[in-house]
PDB file of N, CA and C in Angstrom:
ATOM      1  N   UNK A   1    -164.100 -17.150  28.238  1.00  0.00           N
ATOM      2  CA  UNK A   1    -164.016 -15.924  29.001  1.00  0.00           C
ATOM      3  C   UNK A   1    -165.322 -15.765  29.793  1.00  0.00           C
ATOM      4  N   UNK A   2    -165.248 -15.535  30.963  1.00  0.00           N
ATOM      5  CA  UNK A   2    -166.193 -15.222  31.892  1.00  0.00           C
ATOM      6  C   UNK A   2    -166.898 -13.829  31.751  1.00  0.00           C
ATOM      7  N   UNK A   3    -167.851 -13.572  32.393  1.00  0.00           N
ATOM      8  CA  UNK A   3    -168.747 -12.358  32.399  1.00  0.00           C
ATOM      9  C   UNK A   3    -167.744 -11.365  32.917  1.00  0.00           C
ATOM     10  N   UNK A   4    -167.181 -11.702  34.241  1.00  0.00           N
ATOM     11  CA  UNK A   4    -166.361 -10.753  34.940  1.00  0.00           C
ATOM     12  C   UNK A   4    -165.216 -10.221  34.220  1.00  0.00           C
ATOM     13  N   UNK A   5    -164.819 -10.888  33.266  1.00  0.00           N
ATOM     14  CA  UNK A   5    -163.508 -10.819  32.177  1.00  0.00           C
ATOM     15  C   UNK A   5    -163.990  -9.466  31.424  1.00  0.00           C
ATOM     16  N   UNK A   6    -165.135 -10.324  30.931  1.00  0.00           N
ATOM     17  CA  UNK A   6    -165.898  -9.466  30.256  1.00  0.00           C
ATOM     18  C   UNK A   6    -166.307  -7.953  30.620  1.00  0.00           C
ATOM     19  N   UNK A   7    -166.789  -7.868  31.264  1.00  0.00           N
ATOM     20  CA  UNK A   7    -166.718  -6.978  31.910  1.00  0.00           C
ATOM     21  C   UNK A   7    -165.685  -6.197  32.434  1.00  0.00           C
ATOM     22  N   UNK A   8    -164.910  -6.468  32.740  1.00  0.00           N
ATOM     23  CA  UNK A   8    -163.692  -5.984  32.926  1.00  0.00           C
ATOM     24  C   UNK A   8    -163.188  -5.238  31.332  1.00  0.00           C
ATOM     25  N   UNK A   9    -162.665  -5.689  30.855  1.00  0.00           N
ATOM     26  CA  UNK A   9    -162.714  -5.492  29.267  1.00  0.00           C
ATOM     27  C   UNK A   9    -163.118  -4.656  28.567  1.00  0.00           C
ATOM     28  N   UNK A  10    -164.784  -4.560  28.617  1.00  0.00           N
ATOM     29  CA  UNK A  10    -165.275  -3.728  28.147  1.00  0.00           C
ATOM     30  C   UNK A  10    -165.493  -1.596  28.867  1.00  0.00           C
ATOM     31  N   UNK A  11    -165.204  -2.149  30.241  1.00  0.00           N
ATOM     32  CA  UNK A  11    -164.725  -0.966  31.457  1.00  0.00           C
ATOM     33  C   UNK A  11    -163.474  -0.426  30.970  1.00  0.00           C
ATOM     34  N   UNK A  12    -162.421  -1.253  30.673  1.00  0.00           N
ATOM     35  CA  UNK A  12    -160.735  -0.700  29.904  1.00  0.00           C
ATOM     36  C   UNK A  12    -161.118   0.230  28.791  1.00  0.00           C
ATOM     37  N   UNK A  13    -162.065  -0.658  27.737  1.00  0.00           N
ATOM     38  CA  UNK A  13    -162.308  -0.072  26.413  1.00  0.00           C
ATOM     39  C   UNK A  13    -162.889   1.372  26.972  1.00  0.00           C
ATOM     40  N   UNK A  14    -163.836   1.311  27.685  1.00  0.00           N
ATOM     41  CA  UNK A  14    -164.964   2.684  27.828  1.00  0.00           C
ATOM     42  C   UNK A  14    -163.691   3.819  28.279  1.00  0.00           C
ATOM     43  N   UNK A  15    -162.656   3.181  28.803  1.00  0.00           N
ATOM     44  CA  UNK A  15    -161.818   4.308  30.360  1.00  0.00           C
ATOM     45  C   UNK A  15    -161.217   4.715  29.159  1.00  0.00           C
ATOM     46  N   UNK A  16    -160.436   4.108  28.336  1.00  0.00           N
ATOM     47  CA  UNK A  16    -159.595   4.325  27.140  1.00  0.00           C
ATOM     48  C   UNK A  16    -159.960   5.179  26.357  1.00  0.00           C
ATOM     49  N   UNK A  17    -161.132   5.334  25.532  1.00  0.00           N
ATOM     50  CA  UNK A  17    -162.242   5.985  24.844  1.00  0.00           C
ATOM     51  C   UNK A  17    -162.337   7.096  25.680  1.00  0.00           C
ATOM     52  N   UNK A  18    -162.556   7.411  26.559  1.00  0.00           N
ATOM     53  CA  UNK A  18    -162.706   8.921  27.125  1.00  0.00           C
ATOM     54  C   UNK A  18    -161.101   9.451  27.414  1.00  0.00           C
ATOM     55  N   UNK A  19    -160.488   8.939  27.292  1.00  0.00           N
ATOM     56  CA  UNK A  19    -158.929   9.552  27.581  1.00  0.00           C
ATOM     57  C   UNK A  19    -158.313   9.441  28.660  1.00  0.00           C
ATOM     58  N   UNK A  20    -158.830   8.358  29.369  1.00  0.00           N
ATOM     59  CA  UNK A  20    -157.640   7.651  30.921  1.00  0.00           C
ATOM     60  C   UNK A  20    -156.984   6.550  30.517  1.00  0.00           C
ATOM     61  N   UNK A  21    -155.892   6.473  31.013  1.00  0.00           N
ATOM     62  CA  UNK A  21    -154.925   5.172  30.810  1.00  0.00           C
ATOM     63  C   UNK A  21    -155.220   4.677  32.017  1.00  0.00           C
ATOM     64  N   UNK A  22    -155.169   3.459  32.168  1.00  0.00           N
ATOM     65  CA  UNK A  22    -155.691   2.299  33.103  1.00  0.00           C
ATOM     66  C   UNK A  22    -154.644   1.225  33.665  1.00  0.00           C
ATOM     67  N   UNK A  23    -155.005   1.242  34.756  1.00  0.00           N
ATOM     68  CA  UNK A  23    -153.831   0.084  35.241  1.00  0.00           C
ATOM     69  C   UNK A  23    -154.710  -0.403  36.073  1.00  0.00           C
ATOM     70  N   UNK A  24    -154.239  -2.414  35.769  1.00  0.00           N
ATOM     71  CA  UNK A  24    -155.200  -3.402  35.681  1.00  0.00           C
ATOM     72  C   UNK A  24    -153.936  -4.838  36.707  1.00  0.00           C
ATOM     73  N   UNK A  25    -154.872  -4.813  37.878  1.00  0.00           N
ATOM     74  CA  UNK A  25    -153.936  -5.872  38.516  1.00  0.00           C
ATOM     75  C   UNK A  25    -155.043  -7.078  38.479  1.00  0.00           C
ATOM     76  N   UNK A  26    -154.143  -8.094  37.844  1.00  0.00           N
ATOM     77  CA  UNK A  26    -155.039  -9.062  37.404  1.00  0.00           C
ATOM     78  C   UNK A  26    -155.227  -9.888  38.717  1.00  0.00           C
ATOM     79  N   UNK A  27    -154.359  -9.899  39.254  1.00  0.00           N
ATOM     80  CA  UNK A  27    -154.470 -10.779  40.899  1.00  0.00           C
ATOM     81  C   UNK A  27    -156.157 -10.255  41.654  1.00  0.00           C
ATOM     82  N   UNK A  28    -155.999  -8.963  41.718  1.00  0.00           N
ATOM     83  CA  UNK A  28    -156.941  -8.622  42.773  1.00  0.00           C
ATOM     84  C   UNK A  28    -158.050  -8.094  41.946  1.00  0.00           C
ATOM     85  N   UNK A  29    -157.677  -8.059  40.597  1.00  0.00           N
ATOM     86  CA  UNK A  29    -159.140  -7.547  39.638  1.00  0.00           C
ATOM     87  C   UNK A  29    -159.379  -6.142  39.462  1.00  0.00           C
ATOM     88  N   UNK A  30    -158.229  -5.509  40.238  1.00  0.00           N
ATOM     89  CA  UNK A  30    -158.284  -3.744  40.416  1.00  0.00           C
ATOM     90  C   UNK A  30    -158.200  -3.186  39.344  1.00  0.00           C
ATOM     91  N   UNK A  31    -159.354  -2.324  38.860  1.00  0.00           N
ATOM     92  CA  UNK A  31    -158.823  -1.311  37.502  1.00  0.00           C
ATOM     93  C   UNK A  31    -158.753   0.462  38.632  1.00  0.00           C
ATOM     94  N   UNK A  32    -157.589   0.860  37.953  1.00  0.00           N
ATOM     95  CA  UNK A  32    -157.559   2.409  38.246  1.00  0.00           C
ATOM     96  C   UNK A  32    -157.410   2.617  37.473  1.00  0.00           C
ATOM     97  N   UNK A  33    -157.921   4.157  36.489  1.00  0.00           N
ATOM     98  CA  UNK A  33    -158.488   4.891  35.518  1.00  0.00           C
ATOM     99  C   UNK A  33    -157.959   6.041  36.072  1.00  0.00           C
ATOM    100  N   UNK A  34    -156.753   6.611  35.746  1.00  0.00           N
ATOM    101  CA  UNK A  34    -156.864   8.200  35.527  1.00  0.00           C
ATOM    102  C   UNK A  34    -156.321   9.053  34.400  1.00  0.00           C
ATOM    103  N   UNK A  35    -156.695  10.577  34.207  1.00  0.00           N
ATOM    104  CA  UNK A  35    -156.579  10.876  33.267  1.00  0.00           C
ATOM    105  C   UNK A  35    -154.891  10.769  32.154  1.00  0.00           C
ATOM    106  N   UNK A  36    -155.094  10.487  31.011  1.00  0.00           N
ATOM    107  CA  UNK A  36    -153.625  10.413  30.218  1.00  0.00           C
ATOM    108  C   UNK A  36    -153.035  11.730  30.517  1.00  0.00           C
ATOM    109  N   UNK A  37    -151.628  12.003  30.381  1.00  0.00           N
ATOM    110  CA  UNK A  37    -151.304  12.860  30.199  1.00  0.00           C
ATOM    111  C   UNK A  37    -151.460  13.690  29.496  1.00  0.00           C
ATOM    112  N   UNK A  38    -152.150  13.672  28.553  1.00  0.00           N
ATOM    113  CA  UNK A  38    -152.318  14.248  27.120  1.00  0.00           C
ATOM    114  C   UNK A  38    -153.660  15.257  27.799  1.00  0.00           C
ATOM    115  N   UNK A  39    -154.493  14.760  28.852  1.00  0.00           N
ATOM    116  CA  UNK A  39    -155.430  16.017  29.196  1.00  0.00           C
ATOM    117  C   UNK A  39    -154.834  16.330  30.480  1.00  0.00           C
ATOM    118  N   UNK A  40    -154.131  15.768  31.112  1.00  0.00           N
ATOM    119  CA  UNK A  40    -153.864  16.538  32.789  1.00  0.00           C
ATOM    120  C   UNK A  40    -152.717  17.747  32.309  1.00  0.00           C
ATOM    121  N   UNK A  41    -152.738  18.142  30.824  1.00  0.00           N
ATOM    122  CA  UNK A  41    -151.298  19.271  30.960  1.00  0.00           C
ATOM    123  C   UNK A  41    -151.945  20.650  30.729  1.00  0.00           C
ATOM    124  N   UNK A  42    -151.163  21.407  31.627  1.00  0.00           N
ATOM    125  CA  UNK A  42    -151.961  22.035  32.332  1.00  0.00           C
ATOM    126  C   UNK A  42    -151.684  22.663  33.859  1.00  0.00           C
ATOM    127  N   UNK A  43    -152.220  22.314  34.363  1.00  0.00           N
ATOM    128  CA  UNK A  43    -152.404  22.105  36.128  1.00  0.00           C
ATOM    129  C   UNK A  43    -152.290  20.555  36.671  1.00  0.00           C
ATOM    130  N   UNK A  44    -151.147  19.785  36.987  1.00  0.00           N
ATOM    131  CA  UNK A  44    -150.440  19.123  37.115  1.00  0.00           C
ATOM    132  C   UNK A  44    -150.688  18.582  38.402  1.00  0.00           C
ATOM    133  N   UNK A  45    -150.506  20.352  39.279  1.00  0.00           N
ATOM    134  CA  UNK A  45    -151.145  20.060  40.920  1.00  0.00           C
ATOM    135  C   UNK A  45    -152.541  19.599  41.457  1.00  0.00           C
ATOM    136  N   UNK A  46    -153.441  19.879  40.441  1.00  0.00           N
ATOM    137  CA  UNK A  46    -154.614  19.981  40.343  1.00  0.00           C
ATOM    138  C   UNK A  46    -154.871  18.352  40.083  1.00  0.00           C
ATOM    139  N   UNK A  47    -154.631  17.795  39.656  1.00  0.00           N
ATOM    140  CA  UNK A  47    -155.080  16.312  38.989  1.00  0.00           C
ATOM    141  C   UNK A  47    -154.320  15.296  40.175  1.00  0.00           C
ATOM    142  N   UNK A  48    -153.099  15.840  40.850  1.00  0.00           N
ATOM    143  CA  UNK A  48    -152.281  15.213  41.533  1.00  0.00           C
ATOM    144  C   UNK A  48    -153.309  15.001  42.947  1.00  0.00           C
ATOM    145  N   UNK A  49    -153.806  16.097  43.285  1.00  0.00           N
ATOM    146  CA  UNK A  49    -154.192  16.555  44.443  1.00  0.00           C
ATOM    147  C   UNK A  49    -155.859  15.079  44.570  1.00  0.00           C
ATOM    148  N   UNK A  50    -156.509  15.373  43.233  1.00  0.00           N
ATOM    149  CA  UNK A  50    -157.516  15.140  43.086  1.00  0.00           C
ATOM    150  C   UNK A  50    -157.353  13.648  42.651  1.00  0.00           C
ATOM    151  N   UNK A  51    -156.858  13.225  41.711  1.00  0.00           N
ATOM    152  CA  UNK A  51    -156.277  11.669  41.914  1.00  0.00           C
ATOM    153  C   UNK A  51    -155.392  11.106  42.773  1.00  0.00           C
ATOM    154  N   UNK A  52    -155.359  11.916  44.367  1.00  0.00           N
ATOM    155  CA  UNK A  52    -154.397  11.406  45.080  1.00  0.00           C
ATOM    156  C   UNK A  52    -154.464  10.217  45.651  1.00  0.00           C
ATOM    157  N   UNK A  53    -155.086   9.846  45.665  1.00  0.00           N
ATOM    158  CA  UNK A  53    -155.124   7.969  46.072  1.00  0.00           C
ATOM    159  C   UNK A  53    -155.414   6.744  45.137  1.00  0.00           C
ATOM    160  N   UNK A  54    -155.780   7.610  44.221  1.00  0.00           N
ATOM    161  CA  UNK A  54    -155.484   6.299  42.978  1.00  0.00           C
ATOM    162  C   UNK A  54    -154.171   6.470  42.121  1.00  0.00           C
ATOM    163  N   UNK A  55    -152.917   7.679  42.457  1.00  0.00           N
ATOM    164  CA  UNK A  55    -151.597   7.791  42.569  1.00  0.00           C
ATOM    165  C   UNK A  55    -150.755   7.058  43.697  1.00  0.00           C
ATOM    166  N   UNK A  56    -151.789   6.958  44.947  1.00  0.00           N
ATOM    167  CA  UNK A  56    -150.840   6.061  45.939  1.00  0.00           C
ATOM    168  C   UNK A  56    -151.267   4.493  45.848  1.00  0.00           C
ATOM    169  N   UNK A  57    -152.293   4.154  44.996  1.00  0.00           N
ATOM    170  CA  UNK A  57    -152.144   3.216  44.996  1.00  0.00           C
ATOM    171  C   UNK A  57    -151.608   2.200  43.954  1.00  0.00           C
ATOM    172  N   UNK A  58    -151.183   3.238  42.686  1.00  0.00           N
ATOM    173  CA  UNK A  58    -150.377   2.982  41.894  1.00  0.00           C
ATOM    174  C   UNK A  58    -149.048   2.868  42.182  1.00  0.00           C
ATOM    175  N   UNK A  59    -148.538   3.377  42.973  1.00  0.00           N
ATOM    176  CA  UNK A  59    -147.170   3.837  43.313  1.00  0.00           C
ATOM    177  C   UNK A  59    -147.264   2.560  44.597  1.00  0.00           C
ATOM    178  N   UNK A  60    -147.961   2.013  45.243  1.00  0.00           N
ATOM    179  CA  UNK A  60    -147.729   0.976  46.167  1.00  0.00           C
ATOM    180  C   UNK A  60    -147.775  -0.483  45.443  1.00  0.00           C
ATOM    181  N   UNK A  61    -148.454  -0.997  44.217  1.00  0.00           N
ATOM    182  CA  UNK A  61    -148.543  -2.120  43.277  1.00  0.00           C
ATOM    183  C   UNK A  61    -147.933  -1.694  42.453  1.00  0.00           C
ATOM    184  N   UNK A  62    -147.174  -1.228  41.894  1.00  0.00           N
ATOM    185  CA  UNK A  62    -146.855  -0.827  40.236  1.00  0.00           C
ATOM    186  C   UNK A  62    -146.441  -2.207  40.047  1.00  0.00           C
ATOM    187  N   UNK A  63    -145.718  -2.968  40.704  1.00  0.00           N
ATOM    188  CA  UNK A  63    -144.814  -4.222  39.999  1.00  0.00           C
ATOM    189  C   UNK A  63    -146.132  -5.028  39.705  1.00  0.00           C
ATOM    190  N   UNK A  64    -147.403  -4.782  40.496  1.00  0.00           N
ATOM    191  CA  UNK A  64    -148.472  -5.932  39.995  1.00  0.00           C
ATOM    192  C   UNK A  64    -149.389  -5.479  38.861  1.00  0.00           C
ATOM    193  N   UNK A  65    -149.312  -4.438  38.809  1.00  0.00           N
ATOM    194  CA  UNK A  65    -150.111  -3.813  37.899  1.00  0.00           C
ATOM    195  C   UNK A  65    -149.808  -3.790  36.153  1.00  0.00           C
ATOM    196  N   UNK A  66    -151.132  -3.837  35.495  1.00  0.00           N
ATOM    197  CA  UNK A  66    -150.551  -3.318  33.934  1.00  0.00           C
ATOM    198  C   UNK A  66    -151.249  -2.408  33.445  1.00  0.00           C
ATOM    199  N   UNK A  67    -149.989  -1.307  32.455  1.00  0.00           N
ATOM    200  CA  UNK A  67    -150.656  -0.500  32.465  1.00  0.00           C
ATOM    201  C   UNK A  67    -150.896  -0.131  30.972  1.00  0.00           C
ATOM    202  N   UNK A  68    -152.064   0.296  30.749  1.00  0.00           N
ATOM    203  CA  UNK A  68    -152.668   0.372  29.150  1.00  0.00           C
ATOM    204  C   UNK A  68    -153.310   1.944  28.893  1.00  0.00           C
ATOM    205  N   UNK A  69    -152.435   2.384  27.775  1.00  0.00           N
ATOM    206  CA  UNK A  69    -152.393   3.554  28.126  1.00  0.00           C
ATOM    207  C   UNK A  69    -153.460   3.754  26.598  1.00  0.00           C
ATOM    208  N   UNK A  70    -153.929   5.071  26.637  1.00  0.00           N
ATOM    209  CA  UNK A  70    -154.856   5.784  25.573  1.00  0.00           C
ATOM    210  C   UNK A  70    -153.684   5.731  24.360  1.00  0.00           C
ATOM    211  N   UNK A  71    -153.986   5.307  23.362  1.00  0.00           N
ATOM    212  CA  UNK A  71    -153.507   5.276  22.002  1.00  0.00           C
ATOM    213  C   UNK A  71    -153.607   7.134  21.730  1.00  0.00           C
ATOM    214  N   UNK A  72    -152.191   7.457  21.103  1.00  0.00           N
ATOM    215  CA  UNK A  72    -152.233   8.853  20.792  1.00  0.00           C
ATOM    216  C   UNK A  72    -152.613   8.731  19.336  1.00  0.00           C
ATOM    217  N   UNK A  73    -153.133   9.964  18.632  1.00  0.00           N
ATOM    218  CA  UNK A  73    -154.542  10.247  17.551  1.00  0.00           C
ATOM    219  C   UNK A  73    -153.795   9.378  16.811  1.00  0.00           C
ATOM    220  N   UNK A  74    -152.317   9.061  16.369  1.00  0.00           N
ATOM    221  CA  UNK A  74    -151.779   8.999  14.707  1.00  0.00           C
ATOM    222  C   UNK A  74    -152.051   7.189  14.856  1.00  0.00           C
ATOM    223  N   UNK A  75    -152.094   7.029  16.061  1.00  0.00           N
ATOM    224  CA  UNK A  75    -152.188   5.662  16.660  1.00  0.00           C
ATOM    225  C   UNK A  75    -153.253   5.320  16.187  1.00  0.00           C
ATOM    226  N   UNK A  76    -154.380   6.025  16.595  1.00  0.00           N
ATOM    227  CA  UNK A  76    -155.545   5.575  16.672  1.00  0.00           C
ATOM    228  C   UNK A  76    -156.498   5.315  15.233  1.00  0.00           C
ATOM    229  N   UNK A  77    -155.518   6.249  14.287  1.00  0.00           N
ATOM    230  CA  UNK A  77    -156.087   6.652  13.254  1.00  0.00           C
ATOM    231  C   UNK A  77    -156.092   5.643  11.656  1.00  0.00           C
TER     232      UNK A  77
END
């Protein structure tokens, strides 16, 4: 495994750990990080508005993308 792997990797772990689920296109190396659902509930419009381009750019790759979501507590536990 390379540094960049590595790195990569350890960026998933950190995004995960604070409570974003991550989607990871291995082609182009792209990580997007936004918040799980589990904290955007709530104000819905608010997170939409404010993650609006790392929503369009999910919604333009989804077929390339993977997505790794925050383990919920019973998961984690």
């Amino acid at each position: 495994m390379d540094k960049s792997e590595q790195n990569i990797i350890n960026n998933i772990a950190q995004e995960l750990d604070c409570g974003n689920d991550c989607y990871y296109n291995p082609e182009t190396k792209l990580l997007i990080c936004i918040p799980s659902a589990d904290l955007r509930m709530g104000d819905e419009d608010y997170f939409e508005e404010v993650f609006k381009d790392d929503f369009e750019k999910i919604k333009k790759q989804k077929k390339n993308l993977i997505k790794i979501e925050v383990l919920k507590s019973f998961e984690s536990f």
